[in-house]
Protein backbone atom coordinates (compact mmCIF):
# COMPACT_ATOMS: atom_id res chain seq x y z
CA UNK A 1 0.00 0.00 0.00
CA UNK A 2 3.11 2.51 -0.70
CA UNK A 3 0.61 3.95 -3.19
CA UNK A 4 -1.66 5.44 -0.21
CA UNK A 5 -2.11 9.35 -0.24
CA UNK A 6 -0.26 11.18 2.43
CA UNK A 7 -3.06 12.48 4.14
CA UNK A 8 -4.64 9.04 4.31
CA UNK A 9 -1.85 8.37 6.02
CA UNK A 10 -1.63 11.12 8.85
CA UNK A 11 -5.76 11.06 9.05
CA UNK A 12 -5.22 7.35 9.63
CA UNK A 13 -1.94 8.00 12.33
CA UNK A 14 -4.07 10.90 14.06
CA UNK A 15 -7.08 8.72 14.42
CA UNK A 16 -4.94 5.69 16.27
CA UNK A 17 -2.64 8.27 18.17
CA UNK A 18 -5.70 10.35 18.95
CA UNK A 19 -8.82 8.63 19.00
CA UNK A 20 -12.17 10.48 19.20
CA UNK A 21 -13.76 9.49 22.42
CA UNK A 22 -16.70 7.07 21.80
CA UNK A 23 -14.98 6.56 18.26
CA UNK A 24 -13.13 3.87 17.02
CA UNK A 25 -11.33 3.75 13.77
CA UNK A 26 -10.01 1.01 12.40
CA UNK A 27 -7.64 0.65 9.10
CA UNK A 28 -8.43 -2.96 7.86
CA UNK A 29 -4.87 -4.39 7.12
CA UNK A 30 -5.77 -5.71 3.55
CA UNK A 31 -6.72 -2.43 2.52
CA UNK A 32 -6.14 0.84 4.11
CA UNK A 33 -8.87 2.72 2.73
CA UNK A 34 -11.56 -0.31 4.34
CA UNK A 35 -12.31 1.31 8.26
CA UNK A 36 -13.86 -0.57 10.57
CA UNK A 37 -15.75 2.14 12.87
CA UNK A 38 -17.41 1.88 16.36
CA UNK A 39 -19.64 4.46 17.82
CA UNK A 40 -20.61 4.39 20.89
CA UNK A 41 -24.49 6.07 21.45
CA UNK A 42 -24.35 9.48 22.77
CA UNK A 43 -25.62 10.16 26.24
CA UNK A 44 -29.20 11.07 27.53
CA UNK A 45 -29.99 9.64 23.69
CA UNK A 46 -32.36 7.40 22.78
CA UNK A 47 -28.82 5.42 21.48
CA UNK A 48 -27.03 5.73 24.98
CA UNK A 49 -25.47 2.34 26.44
CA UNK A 50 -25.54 1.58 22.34
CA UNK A 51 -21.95 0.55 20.23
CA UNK A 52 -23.08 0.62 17.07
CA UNK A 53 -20.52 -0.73 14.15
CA UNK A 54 -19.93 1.12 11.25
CA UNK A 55 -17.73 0.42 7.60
CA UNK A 56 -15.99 3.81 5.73
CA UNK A 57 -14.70 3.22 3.14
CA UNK A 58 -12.12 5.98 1.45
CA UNK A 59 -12.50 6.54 -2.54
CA UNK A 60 -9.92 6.84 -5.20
CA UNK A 61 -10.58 10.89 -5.26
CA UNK A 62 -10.51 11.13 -1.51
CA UNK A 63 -10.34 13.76 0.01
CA UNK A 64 -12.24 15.47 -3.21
CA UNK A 65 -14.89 12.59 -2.89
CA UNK A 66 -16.54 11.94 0.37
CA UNK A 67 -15.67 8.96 2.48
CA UNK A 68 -18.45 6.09 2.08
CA UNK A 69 -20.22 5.43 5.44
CA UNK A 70 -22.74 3.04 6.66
CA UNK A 71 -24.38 1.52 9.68
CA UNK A 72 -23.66 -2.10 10.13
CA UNK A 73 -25.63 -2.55 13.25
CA UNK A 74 -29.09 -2.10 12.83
CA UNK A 75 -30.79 1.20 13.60
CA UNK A 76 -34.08 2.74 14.29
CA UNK A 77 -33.46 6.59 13.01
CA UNK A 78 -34.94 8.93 11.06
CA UNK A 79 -31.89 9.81 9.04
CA UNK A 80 -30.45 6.17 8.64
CA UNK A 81 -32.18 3.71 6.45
CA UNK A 82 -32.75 -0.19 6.71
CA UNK A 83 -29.23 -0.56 4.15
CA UNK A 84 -27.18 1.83 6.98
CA UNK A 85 -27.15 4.67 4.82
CA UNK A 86 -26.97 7.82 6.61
CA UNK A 87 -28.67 11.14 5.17
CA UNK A 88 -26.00 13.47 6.46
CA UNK A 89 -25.21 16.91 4.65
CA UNK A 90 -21.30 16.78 5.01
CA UNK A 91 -21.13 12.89 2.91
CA UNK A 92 -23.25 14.83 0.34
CA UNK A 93 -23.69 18.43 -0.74
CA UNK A 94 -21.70 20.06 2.19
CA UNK A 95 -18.66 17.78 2.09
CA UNK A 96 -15.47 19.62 1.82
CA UNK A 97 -11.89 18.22 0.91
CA UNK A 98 -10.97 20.44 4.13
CA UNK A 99 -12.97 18.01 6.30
CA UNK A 100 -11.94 14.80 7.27
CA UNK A 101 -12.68 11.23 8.64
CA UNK A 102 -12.83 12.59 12.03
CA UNK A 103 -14.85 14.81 11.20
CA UNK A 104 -17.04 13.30 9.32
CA UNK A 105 -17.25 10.56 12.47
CA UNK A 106 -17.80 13.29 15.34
CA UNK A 107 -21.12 14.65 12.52
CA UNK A 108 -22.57 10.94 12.81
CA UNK A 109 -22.48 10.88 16.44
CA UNK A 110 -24.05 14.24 16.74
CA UNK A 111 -26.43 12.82 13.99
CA UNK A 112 -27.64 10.40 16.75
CA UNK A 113 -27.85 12.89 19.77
CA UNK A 114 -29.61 14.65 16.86
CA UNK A 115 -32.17 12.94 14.88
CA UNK A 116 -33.92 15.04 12.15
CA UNK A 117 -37.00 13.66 11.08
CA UNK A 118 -37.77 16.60 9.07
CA UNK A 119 -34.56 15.73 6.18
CA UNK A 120 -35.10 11.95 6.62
CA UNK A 121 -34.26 9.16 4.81
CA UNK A 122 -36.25 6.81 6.49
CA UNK A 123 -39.15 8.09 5.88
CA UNK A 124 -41.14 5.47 8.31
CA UNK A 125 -39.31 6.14 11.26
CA UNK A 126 -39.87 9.98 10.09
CA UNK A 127 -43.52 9.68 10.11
CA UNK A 128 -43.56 7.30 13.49
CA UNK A 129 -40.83 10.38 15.06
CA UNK A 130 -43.42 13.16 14.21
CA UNK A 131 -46.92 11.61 14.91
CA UNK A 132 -45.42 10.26 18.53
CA UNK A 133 -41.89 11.39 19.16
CA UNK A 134 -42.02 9.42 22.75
CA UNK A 135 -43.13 6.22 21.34
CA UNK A 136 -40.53 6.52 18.56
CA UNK A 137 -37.65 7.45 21.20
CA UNK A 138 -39.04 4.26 23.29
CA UNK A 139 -38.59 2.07 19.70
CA UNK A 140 -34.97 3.66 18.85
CA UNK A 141 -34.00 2.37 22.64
CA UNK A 142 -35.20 -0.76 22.38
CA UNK A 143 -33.44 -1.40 18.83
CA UNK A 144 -30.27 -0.16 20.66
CA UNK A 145 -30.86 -2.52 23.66
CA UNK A 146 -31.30 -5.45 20.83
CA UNK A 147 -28.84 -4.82 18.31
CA UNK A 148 -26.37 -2.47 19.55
CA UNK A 149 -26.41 -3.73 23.42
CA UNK A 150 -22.55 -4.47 25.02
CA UNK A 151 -21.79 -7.58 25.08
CA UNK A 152 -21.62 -8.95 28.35
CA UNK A 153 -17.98 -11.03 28.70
């Protein structure tokens, strides 16, 4: 991987020297563009107690191309569909080749402290988070309890 950009390089070296609390970054060691990304929920969130898994994945034109992000760990939230897609203004129209993984990672927390059901993508969970924001806080803890609980060792 001599190929890799510089700043892939000192993005990826600044991540593991300083991580992000409640972030984890991973370079996959077959290929250093492949991340594999924990995020812990944010708390007094519907997501608190959560660690939710996450892939980015760096392009060819990074850092003129977004990075590609995605939920692994399933999700109830307005502005993440059922695929782990994430509706999130800096991975599309506001993304900047001044910004960077970190940053992008610290936007998708916030995201979840955050939810927006008025720019979903999920437009279910949009229409449950509007008609009966309780009930659809009560359903986004319970998915976290189920798929994003710690494991117990």
């Amino acid at each position: 991987m001599a190929s890799l950009p510089k700043r892939i390089i000192k993005e990826t070296e600044r991540l593991v020297s300083d991580p992000v609390p409640g972030i984890s970054a991973e370079p996959h060691e077959d290929n250093l563009r492949y991340f594999a990304v924990t995020i812990e929920g944010p708390k007094e969130s519907p997501y608190e107690d959560g660690i939710f898994n996450l892939e980015l994945f760096l392009p060819d034109d990074y850092p003129m191309e977004a990075p590609k992000v995605r939920f692994l760990t399933k999700i109830y939230h307005p502005n993440i569909d059922r695929l782990g897609r994430i509706c999130l203004d800096v991975l599309k129209t506001n993304w900047s080749p001044a910004l960077q993984i970190r940053t992008v990672l610290l936007s998708i927390q916030a995201l979840l402290a955050s939810p927006n059901p008025n720019d979903p993508l999920a437009n279910d969970v949009a229409e449950d988070w509007i008609k009966n924001e309780e009930m659809a806080i009560r359903k986004a803890r319970e998915w976290t309890r189920l798929y994003a609980g710690k494991k117990k060792n």
